[in-house]
N, C-alpha and C. Protein backbone atom coordinates (compact mmCIF):
# COMPACT_ATOMS: atom_id res chain seq x y z
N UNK A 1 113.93 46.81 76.65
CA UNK A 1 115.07 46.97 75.77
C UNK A 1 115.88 48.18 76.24
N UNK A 2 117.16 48.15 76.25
CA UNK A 2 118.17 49.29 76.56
C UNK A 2 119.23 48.91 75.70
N UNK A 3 119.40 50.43 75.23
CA UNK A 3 120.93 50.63 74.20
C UNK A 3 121.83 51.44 74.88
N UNK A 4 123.05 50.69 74.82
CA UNK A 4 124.35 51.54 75.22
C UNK A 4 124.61 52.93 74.20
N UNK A 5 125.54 53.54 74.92
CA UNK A 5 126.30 54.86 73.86
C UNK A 5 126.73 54.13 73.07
N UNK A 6 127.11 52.83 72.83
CA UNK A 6 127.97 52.43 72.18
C UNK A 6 126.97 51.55 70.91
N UNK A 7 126.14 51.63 70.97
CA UNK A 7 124.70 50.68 70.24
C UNK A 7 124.68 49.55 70.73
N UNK A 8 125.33 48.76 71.43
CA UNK A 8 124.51 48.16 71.61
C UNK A 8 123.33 47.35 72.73
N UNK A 9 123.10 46.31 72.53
CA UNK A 9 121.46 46.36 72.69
C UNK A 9 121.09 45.12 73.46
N UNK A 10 120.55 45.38 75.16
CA UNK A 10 120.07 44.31 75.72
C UNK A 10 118.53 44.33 75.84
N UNK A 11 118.01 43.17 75.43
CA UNK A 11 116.85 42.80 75.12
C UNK A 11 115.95 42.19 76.20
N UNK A 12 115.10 42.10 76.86
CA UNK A 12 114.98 41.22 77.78
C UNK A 12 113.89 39.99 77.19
N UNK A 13 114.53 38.73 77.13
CA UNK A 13 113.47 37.65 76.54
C UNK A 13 112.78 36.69 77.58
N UNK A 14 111.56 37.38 78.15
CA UNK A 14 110.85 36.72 79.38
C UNK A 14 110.62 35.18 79.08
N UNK A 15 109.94 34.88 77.51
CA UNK A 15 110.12 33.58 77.66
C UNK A 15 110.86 32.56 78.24
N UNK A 16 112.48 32.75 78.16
CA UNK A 16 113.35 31.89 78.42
C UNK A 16 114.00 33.08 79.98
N UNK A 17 113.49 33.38 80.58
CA UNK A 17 114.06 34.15 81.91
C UNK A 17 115.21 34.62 81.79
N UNK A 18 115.84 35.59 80.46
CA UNK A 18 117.36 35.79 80.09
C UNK A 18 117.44 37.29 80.00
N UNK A 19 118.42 37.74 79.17
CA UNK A 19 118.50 39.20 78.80
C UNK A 19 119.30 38.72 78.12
N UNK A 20 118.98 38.82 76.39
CA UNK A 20 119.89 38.73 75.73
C UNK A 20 120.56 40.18 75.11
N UNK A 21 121.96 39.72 74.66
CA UNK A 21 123.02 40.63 74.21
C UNK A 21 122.90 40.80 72.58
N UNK A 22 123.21 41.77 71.98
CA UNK A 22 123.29 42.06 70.29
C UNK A 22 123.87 43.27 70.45
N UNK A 23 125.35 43.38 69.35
CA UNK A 23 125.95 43.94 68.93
C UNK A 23 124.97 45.31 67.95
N UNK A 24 126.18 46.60 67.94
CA UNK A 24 125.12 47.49 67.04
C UNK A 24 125.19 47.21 66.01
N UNK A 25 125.28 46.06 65.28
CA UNK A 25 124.77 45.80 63.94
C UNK A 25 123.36 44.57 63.74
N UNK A 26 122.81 43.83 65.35
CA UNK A 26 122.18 43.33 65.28
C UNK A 26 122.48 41.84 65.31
N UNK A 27 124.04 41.59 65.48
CA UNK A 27 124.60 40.73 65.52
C UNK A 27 124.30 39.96 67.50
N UNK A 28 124.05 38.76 67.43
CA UNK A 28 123.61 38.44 68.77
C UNK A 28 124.79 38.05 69.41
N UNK A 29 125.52 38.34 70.47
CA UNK A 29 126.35 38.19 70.68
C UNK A 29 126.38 37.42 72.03
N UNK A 30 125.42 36.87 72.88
CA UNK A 30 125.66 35.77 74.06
C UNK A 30 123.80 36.52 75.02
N UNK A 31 124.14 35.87 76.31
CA UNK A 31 123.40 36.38 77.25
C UNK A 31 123.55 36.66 78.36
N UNK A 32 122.95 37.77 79.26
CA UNK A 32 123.79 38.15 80.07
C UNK A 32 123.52 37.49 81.43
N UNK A 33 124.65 36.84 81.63
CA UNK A 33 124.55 35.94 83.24
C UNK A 33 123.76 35.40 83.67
N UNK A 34 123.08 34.60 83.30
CA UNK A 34 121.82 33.73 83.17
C UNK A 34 121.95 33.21 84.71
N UNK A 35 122.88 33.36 85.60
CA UNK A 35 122.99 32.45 87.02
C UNK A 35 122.05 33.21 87.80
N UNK A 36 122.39 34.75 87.52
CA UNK A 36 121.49 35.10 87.88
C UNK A 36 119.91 35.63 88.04
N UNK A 37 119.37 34.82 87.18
CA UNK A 37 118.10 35.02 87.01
C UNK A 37 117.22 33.12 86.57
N UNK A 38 117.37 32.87 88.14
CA UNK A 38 117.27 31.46 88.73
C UNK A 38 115.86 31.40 88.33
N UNK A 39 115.21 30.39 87.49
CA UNK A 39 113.71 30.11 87.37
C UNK A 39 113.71 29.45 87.89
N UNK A 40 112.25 30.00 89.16
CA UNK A 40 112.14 28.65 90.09
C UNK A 40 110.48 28.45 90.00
N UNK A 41 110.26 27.18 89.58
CA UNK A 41 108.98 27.00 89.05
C UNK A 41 108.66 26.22 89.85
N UNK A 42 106.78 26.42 89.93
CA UNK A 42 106.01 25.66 90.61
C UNK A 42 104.73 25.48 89.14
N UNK A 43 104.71 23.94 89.70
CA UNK A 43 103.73 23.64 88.96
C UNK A 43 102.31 23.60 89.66
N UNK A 44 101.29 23.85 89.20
CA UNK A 44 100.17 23.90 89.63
C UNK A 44 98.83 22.82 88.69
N UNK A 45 98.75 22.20 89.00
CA UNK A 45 97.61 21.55 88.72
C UNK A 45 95.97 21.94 88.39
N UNK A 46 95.91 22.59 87.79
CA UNK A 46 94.55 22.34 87.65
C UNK A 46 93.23 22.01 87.12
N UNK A 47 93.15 21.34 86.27
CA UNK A 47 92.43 20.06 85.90
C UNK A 47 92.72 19.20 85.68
N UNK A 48 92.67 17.63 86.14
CA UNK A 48 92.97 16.07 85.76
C UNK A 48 91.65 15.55 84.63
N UNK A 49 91.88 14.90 83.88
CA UNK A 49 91.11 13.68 83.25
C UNK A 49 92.16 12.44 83.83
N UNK A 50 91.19 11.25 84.07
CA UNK A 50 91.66 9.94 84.04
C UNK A 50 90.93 9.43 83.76
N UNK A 51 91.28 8.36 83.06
CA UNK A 51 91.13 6.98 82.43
C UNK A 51 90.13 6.20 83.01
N UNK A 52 88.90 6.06 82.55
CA UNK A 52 88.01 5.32 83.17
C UNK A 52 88.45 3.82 83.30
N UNK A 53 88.92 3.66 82.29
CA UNK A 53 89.55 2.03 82.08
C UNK A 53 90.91 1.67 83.47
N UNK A 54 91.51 2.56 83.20
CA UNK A 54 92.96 2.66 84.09
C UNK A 54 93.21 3.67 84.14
N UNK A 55 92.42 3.28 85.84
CA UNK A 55 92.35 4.77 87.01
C UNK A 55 93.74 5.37 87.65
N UNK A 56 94.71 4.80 87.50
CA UNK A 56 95.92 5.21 87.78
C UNK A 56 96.49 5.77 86.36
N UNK A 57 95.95 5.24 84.91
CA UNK A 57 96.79 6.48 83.74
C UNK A 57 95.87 7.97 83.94
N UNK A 58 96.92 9.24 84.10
CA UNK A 58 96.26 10.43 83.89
C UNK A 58 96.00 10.53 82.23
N UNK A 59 94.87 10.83 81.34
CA UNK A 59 94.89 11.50 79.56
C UNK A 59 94.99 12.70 79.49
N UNK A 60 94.94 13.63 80.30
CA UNK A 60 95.44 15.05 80.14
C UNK A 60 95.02 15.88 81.60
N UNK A 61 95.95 16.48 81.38
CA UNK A 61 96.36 17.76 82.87
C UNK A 61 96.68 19.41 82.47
N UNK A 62 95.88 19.91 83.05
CA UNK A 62 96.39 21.39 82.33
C UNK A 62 96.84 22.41 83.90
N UNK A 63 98.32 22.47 83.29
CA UNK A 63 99.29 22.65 84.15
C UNK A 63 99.54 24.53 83.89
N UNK A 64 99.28 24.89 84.73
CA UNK A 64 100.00 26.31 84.88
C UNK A 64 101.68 26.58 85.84
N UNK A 65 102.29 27.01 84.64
CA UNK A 65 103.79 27.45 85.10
C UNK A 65 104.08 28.69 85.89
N UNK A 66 104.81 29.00 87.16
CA UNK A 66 104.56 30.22 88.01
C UNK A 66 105.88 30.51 87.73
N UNK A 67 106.38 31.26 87.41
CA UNK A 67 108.16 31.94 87.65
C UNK A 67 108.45 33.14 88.56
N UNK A 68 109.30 33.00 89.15
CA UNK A 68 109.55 34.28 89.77
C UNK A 68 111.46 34.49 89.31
N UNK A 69 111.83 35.41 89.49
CA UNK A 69 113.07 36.09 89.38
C UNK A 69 113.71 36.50 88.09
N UNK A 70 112.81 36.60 87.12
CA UNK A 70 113.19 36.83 85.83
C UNK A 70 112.91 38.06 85.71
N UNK A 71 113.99 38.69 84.90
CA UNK A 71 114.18 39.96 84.43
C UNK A 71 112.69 40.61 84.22
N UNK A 72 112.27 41.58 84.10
CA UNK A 72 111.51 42.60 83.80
C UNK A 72 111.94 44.08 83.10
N UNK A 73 112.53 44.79 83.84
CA UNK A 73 112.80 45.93 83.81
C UNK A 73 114.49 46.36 83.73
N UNK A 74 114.80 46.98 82.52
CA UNK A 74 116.09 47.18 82.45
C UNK A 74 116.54 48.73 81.78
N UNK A 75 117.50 49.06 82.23
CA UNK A 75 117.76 49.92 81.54
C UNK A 75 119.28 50.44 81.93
N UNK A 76 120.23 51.26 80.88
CA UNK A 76 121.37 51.14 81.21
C UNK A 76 122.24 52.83 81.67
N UNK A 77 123.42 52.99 82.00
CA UNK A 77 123.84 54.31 82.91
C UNK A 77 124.87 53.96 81.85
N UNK A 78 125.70 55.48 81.51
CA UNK A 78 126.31 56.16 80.58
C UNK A 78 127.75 55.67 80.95
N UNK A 79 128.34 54.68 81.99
CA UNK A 79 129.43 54.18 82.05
C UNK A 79 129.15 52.62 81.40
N UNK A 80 127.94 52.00 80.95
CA UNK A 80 128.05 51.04 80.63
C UNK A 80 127.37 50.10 81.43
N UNK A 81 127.08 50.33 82.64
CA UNK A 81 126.23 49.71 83.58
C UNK A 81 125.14 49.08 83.26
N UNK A 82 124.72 47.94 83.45
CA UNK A 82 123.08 47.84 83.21
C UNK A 82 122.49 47.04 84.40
N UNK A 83 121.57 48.22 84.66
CA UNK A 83 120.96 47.92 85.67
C UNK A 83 119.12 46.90 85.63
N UNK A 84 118.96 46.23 86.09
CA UNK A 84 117.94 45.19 85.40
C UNK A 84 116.75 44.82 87.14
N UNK A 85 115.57 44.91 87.07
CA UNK A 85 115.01 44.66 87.94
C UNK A 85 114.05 43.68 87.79
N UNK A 86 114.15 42.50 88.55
CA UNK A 86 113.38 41.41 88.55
C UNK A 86 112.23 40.90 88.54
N UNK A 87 111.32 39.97 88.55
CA UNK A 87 109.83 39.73 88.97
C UNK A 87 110.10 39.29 90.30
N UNK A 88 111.08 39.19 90.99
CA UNK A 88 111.40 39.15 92.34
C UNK A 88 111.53 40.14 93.26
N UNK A 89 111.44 41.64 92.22
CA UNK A 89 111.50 42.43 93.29
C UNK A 89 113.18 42.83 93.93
N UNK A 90 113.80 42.45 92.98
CA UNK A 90 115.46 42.50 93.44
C UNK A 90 115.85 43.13 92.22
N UNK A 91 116.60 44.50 92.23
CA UNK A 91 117.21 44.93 91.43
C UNK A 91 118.90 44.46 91.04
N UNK A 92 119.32 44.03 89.97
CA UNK A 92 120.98 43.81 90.01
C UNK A 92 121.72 44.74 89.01
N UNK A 93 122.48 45.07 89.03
CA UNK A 93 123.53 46.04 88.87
C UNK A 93 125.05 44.95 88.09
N UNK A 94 124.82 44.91 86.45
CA UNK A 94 125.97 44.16 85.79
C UNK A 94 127.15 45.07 84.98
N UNK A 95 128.37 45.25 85.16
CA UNK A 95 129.20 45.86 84.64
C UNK A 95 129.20 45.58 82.96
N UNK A 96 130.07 46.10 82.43
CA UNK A 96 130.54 46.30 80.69
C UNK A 96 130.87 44.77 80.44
N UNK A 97 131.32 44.04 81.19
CA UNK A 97 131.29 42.44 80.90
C UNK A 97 130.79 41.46 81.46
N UNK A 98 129.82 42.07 81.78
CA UNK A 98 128.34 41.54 82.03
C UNK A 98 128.76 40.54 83.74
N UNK A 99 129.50 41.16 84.17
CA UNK A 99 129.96 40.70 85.89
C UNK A 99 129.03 41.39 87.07
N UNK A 100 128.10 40.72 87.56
CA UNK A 100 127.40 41.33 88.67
C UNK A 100 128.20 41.89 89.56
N UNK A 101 127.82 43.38 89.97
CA UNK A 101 128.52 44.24 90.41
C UNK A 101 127.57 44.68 91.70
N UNK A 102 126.89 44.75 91.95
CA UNK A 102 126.01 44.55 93.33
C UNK A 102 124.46 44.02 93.07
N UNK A 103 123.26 43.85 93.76
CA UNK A 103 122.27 43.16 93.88
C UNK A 103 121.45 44.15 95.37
N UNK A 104 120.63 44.57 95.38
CA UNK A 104 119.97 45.19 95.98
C UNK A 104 118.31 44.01 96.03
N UNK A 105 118.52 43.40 97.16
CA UNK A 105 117.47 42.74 98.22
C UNK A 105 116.50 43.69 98.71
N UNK A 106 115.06 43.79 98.64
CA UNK A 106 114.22 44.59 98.99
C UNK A 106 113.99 44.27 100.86
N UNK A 107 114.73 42.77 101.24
CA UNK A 107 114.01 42.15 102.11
C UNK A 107 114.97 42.56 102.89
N UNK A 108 116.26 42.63 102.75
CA UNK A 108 117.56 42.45 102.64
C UNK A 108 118.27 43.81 103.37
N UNK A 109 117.86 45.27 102.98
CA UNK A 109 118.06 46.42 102.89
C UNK A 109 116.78 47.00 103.69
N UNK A 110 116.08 46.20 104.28
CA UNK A 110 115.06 46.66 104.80
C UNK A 110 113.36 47.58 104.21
N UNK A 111 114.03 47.41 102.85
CA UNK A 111 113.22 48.48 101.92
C UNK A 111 111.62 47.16 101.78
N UNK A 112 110.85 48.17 101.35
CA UNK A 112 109.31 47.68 100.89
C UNK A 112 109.10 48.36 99.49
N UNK A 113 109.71 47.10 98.11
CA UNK A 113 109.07 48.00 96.93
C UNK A 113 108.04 48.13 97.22
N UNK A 114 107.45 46.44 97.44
CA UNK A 114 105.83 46.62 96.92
C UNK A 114 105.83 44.76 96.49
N UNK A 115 104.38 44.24 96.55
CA UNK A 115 104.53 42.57 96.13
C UNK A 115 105.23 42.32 95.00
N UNK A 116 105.52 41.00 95.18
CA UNK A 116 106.05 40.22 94.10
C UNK A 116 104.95 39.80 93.28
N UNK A 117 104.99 39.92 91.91
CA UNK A 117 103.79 39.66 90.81
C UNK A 117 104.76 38.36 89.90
N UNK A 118 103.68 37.37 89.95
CA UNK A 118 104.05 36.59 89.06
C UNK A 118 104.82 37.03 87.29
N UNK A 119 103.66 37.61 86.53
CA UNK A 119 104.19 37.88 85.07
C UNK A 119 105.14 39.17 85.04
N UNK A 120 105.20 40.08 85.78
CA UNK A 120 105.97 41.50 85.86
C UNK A 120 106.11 41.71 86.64
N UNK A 121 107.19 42.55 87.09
CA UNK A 121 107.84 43.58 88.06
C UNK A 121 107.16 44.74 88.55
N UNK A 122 106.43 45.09 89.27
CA UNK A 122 105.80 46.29 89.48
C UNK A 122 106.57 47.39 89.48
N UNK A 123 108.11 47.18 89.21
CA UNK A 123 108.81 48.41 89.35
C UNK A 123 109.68 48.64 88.30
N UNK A 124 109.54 50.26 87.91
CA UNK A 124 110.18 50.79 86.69
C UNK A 124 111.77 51.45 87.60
N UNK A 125 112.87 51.28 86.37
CA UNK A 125 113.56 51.94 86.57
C UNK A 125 114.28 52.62 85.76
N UNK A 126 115.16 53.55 85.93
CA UNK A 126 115.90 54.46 85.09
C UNK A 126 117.31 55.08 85.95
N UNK A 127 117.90 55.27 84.41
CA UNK A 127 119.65 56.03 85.46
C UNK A 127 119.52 57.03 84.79
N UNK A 128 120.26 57.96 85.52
CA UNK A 128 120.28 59.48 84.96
C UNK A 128 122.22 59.85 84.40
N UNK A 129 121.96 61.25 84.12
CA UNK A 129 123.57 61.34 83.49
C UNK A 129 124.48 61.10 84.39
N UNK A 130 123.98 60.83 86.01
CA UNK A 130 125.49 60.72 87.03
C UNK A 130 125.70 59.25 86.93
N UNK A 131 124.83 58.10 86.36
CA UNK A 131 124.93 57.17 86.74
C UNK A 131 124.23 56.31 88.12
N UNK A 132 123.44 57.30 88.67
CA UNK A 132 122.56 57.03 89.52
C UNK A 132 121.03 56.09 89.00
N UNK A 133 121.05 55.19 89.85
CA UNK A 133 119.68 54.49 89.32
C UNK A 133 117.97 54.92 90.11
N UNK A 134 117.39 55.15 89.38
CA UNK A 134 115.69 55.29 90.14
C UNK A 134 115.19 54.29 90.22
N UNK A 135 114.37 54.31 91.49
CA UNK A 135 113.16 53.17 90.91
C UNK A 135 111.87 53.68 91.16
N UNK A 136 111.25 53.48 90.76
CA UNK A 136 109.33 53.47 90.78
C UNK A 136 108.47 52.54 91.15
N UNK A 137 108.35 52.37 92.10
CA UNK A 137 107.31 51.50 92.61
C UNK A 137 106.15 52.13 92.13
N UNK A 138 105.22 51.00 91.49
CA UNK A 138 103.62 51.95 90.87
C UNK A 138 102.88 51.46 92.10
N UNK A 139 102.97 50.23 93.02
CA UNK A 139 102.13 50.07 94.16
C UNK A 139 102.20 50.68 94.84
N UNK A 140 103.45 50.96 95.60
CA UNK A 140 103.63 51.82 96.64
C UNK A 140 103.87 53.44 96.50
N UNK A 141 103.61 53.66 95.14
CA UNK A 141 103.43 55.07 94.51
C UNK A 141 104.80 55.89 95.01
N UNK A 142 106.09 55.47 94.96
CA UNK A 142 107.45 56.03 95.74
C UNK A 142 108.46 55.91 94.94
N UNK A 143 109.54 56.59 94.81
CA UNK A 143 110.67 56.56 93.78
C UNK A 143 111.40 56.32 95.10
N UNK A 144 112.92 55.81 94.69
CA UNK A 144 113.70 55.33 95.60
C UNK A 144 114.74 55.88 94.59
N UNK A 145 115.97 56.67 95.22
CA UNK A 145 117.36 56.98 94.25
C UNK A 145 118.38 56.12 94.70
N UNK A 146 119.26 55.45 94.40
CA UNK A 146 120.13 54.94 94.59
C UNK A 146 121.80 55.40 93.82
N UNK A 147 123.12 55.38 94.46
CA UNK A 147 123.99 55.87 93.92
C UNK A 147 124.61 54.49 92.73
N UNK A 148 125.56 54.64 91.57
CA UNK A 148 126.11 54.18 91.53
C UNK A 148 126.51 52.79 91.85
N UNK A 149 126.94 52.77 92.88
CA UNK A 149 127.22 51.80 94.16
C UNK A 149 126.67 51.64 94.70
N UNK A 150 125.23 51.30 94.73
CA UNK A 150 123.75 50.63 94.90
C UNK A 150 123.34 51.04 96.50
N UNK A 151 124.37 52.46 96.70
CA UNK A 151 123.76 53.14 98.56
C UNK A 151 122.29 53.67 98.07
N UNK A 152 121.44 53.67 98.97
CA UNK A 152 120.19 54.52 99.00
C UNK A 152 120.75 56.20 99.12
N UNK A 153 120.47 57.00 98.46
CA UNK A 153 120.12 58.30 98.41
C UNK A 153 119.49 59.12 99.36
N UNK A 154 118.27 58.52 98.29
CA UNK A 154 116.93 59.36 98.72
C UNK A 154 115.77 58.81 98.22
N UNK A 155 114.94 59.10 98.36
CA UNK A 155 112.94 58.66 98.38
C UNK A 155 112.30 59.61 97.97
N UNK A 156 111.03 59.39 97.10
CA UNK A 156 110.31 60.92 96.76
C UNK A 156 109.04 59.69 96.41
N UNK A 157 108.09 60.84 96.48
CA UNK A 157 106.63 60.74 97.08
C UNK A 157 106.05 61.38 96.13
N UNK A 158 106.27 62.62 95.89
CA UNK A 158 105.99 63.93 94.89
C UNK A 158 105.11 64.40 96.25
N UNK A 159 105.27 66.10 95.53
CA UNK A 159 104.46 66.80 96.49
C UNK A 159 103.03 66.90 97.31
N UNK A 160 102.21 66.00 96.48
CA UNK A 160 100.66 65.77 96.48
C UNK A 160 100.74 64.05 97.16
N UNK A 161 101.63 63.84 96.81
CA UNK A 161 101.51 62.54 96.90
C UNK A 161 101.46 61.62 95.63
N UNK A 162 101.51 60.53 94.98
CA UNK A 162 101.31 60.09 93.90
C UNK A 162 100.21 59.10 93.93
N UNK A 163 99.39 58.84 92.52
CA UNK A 163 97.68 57.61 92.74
C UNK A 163 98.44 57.46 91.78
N UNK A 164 98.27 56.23 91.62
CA UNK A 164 98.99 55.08 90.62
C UNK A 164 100.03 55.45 89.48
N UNK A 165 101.06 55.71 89.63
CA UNK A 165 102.01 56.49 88.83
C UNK A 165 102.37 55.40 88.03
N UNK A 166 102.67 55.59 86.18
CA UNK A 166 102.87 54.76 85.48
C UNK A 166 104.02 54.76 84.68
N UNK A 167 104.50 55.30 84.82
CA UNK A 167 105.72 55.67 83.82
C UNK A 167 106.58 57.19 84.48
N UNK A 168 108.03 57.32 84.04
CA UNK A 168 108.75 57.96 84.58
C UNK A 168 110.40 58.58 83.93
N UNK A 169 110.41 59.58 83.94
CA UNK A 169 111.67 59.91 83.01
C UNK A 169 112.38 60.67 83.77
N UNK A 170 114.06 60.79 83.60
CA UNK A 170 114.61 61.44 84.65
C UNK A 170 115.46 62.63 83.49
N UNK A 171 115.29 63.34 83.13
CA UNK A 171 116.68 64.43 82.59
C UNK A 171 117.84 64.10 82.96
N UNK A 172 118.96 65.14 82.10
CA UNK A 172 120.31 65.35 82.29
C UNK A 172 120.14 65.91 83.50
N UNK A 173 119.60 66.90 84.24
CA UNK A 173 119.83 67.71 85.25
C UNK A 173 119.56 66.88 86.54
N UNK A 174 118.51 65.41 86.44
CA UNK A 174 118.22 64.94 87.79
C UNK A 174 116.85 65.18 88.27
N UNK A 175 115.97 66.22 87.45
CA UNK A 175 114.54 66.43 87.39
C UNK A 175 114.11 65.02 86.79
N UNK A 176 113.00 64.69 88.27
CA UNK A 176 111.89 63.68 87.70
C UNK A 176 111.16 63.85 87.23
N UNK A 177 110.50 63.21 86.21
CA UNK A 177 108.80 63.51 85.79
C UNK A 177 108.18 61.99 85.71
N UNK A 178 106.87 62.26 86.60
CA UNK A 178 106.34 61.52 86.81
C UNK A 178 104.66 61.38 86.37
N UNK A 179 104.61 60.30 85.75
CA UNK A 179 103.07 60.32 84.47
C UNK A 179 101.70 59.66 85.83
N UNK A 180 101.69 60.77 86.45
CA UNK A 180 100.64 60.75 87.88
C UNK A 180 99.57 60.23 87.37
N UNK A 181 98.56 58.94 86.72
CA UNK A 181 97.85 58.90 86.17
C UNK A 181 96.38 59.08 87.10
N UNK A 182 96.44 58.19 88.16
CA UNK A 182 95.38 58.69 88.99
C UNK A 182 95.26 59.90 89.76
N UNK A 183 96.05 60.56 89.54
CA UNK A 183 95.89 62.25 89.53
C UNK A 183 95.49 62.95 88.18
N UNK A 184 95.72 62.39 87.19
CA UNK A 184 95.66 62.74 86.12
C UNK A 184 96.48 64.34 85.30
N UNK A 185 97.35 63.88 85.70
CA UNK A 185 98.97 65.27 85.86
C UNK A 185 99.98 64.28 85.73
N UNK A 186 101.03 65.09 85.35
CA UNK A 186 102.76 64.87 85.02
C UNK A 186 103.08 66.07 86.20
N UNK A 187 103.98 64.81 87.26
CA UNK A 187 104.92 65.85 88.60
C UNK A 187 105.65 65.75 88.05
N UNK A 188 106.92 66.75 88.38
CA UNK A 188 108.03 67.31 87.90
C UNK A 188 109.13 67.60 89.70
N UNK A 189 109.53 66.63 89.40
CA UNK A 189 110.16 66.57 91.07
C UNK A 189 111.74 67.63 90.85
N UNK A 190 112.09 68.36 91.37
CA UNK A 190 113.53 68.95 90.70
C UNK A 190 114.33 68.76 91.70
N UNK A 191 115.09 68.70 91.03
CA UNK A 191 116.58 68.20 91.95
C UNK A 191 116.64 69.23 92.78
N UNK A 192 117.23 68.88 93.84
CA UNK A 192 118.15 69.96 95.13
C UNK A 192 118.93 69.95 95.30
């Protein structure tokens, strides 16, 4: 969930692979660009019953659904931006009327978040007061900064290095803090 300055409020509803929109009174007001967040499903099979009588009717199949490219991770920058990161591993970048405004390819940009996970995104993100977006890879234990205009920055590691980092907050000033859990410490990365 992310709220604008303005209240209001994008939701992310994994069931249906969307991000829905609501006004600050709670009023639902559409969803945001559904083109881009393509469910592409594979079905998987795995158990059949058939019909002793009639070996060609199946009586039940228990089917597991796989999705990839649906929203996960969202959160929004103080011009209105909302920035949203996928179970694909692709971050996108939607303006104030919900118009995709760039798309950052991990494969694409040469970058390595980290695997693609079926139910979630392994990667957290956050914008700070410039409008700059973070990301957090918890696999690859690495923040990635990105401007605005979806250029790479910079990269941080933290000083020790990071063991499974879980969560992450950025200040007004651009100081990271990072919830180091398999270190069992909060880094505090400061801006330069």
């Amino acid at each position: 969930i992310a709220v604008t300055a303005g209240g209001g409020v994008y939701v992310i509803d994994n069931p249906n692979c969307s991000v829905q929109i609501f006004n600050s009174e709670g009023q639902f007001m559409g969803r945001l660009n559904e083109r881009y967040f393509i469910r592409k499903t594979v079905t998987q099979i795995d158990y059949l019953s058939v019909n002793k009588d009639s070996p060609n009717t199946v009586e039940s199949a228990d089917m597991e659904r796989k999705e990839n490219g649906c929203p996960a991770e969202i959160t929004v920058n103080k011009s209105g931006g909302v920035f949203i990161a996928g179970t694909d591993n692709q971050i996108r970048k939607f303006g104030r009327r919900g118009e995709l405004a760039w798309e950052i390819s991990a494969k694409e940009k040469g970058l390595v978040f980290g695997p693609v996970w079926r139910e979630t995104s392994e990667l957290l993100i956050k914008s700070d007061g410039m409008g700059n977006l973070y990301v957090l890879s918890r696999l690859k234990s690495k923040i990635w900064k990105f401007s605005p205009e979806g250029v790479l920055l910079d990269t941080a590691e933290g000083k020790w290095g990071f063991d499974l980092p879980r969560a992450f907050a950025v200040d007004a000033q651009g100081n990271i803090y990072v919830a180091d859990t398999g270190n069992r410490r909060v880094d505090k990365l400061v801006r330069k």
